[in-house]
N, C-alpha and C. Protein backbone atom coordinates (compact mmCIF):
# COMPACT_ATOMS: atom_id res chain seq x y z
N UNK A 1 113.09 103.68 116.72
CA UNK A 1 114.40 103.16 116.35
C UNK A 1 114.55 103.25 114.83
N UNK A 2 115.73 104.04 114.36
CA UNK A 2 115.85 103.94 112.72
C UNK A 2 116.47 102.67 112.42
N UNK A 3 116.06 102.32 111.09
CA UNK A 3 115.82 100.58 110.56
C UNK A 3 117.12 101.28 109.43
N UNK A 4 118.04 99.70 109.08
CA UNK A 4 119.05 100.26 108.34
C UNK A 4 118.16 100.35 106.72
N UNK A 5 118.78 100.63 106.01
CA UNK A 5 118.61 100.96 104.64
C UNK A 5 118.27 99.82 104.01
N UNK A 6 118.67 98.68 104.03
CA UNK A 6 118.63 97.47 103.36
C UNK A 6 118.13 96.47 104.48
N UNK A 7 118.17 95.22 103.86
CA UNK A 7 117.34 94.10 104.41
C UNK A 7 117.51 93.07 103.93
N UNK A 8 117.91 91.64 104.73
CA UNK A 8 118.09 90.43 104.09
C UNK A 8 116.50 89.56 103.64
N UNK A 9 116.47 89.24 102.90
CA UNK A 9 114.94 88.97 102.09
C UNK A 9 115.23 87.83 101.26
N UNK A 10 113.93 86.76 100.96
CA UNK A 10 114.10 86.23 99.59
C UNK A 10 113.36 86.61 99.07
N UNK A 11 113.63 86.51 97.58
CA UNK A 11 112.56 87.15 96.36
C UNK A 11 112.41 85.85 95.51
N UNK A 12 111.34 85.82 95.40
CA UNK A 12 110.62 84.91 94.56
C UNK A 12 110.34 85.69 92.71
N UNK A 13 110.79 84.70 91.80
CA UNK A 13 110.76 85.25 90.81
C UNK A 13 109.94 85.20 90.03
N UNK A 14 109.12 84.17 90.08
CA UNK A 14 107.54 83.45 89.32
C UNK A 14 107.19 82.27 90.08
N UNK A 15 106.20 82.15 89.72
CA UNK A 15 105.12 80.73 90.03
C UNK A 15 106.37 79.28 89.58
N UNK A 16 105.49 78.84 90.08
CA UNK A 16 106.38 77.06 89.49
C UNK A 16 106.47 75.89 90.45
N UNK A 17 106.90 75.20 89.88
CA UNK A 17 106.61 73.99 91.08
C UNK A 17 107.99 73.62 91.80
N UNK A 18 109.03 74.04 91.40
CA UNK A 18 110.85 73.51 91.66
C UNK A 18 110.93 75.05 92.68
N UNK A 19 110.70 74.70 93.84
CA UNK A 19 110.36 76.36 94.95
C UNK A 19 112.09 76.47 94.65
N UNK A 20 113.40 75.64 94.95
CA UNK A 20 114.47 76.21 94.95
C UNK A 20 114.87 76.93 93.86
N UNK A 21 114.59 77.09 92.33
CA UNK A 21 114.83 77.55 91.60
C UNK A 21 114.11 78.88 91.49
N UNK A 22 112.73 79.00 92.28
CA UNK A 22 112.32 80.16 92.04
C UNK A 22 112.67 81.32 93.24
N UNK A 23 113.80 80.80 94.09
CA UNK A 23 113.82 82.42 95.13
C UNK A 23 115.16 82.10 95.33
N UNK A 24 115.63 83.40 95.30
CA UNK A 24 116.96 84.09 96.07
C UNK A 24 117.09 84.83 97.20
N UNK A 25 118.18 84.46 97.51
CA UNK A 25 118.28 85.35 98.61
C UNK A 25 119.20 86.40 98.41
N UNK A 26 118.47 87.97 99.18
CA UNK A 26 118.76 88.80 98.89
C UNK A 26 119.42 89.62 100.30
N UNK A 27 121.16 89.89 100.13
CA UNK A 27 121.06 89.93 101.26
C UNK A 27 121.30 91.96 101.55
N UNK A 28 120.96 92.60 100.68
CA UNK A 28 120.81 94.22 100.80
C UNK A 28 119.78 94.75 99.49
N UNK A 29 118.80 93.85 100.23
CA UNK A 29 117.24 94.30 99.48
C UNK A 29 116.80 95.77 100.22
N UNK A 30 116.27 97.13 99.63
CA UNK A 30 115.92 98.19 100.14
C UNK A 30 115.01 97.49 100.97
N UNK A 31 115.07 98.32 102.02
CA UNK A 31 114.05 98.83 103.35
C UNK A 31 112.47 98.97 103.13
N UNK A 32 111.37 98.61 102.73
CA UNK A 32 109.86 99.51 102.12
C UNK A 32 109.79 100.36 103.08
N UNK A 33 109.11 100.86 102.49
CA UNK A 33 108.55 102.33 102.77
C UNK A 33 107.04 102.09 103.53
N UNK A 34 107.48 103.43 105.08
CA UNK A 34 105.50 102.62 105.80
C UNK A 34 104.84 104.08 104.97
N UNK A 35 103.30 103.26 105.11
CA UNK A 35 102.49 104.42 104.43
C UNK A 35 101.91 104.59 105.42
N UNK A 36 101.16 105.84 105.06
CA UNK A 36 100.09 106.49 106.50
C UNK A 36 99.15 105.18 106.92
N UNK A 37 98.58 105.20 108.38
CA UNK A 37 98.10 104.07 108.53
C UNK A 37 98.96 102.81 109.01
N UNK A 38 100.13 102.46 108.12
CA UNK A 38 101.05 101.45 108.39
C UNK A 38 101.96 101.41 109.51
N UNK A 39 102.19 100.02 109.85
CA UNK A 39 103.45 99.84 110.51
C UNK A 39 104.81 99.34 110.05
N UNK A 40 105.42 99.41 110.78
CA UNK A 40 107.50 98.67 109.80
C UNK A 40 107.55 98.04 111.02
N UNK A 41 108.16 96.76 111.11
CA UNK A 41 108.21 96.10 111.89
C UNK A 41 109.70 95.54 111.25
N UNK A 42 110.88 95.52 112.68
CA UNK A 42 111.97 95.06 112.09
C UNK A 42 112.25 93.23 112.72
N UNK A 43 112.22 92.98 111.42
CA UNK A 43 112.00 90.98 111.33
C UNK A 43 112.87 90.33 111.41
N UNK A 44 112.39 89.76 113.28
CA UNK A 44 113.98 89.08 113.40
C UNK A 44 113.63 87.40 112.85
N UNK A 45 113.33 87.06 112.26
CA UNK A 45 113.17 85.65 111.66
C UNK A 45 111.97 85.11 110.80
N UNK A 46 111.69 84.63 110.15
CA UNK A 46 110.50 84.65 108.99
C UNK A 46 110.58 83.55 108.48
N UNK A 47 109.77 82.42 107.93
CA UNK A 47 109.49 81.31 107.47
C UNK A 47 108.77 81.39 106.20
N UNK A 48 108.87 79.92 105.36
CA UNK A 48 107.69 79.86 104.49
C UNK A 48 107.00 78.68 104.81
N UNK A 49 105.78 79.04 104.89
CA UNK A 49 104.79 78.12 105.41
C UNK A 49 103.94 77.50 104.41
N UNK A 50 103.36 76.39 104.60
CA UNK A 50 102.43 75.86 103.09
C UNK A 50 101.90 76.48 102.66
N UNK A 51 101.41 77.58 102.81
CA UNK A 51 100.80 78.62 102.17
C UNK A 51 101.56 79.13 101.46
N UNK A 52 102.31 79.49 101.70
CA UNK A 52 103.49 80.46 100.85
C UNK A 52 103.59 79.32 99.89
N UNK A 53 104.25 78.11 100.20
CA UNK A 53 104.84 77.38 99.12
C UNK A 53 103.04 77.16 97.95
N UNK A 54 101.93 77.08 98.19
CA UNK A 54 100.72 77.07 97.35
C UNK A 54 100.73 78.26 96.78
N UNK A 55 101.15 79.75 97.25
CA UNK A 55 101.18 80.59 96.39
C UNK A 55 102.37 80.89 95.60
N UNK A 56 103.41 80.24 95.83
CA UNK A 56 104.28 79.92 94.89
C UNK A 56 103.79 79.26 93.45
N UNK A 57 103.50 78.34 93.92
CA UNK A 57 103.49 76.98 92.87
C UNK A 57 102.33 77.37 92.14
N UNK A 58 101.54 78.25 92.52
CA UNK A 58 100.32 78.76 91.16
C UNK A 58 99.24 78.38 91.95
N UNK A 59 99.50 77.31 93.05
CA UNK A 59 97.47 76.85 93.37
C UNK A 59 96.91 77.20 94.24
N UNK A 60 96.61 78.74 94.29
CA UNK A 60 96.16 79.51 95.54
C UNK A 60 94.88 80.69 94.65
N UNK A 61 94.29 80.12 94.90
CA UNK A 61 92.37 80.91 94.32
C UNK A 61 92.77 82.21 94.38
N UNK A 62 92.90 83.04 95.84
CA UNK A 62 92.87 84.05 96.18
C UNK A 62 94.20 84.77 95.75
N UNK A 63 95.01 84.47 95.75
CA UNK A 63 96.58 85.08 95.03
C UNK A 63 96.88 84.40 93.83
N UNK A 64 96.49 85.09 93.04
CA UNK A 64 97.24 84.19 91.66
C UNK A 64 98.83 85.48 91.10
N UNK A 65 98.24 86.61 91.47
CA UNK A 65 99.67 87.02 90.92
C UNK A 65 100.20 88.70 92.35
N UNK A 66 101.46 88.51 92.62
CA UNK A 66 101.58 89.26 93.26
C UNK A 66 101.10 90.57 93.35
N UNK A 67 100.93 91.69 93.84
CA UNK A 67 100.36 93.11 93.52
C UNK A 67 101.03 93.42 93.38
N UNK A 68 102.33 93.88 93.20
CA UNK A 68 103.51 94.77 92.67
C UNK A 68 104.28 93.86 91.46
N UNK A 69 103.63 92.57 91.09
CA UNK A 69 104.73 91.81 90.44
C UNK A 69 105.89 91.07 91.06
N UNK A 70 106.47 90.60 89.56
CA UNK A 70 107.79 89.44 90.25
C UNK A 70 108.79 90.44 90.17
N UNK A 71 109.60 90.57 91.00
CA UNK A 71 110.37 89.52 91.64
C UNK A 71 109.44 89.99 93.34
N UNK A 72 108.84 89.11 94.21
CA UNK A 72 107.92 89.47 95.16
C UNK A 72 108.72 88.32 96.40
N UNK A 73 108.20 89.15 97.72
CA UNK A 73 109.13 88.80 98.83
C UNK A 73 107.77 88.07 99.40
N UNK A 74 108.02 86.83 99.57
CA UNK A 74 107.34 86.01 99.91
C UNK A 74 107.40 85.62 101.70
N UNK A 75 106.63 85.03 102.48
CA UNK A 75 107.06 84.62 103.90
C UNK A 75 105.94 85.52 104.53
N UNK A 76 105.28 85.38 105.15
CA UNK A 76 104.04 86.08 106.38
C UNK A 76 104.03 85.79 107.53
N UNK A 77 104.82 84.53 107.65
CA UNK A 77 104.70 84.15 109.23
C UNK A 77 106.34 84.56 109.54
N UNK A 78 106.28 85.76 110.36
CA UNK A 78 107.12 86.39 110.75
C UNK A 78 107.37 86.45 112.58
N UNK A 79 108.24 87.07 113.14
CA UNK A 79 108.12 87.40 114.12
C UNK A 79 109.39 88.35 114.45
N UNK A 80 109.14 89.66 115.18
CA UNK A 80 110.22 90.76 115.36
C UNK A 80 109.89 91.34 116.58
């Protein structure tokens, strides 16, 4: 099935502790791109879970800064 071009998303803009000030919502964020190996999965609903909000706020050991940088699309517990 072809996936449209864009995508409703929030983007998180930096670390911090005030989570509403740090994400927007984006509602014709590009599509990523799958790489060899990968899957695209089209996401019918997505959450942020305490985790997300700890790697927000700076206090997460293992993620301290996104791999591509800010502005970064936050949320893992997905389902599509």
């Amino acid at each position: 099935k072809e996936l449209p071009p864009t995508m409703k998303c929030i983007l998180a803009s930096s670390h911090g502790t005030d989570i509403n000030s740090l994400i927007s919502m984006s509602e014709d964020h590009p599509q990523p791109t799958r790489n060899e190996g990968e899957i695209l999965i089209q996401v019918q609903a997505c959450a942020l879970a305490p985790g997300d909000v700890r790697v927000l706020s700076g206090h997460c050991d293992y993620f301290q800064e996104p791999p591509e940088g800010f502005p970064y699309i936050p949320g893992g517990d997905v389902s599509g």
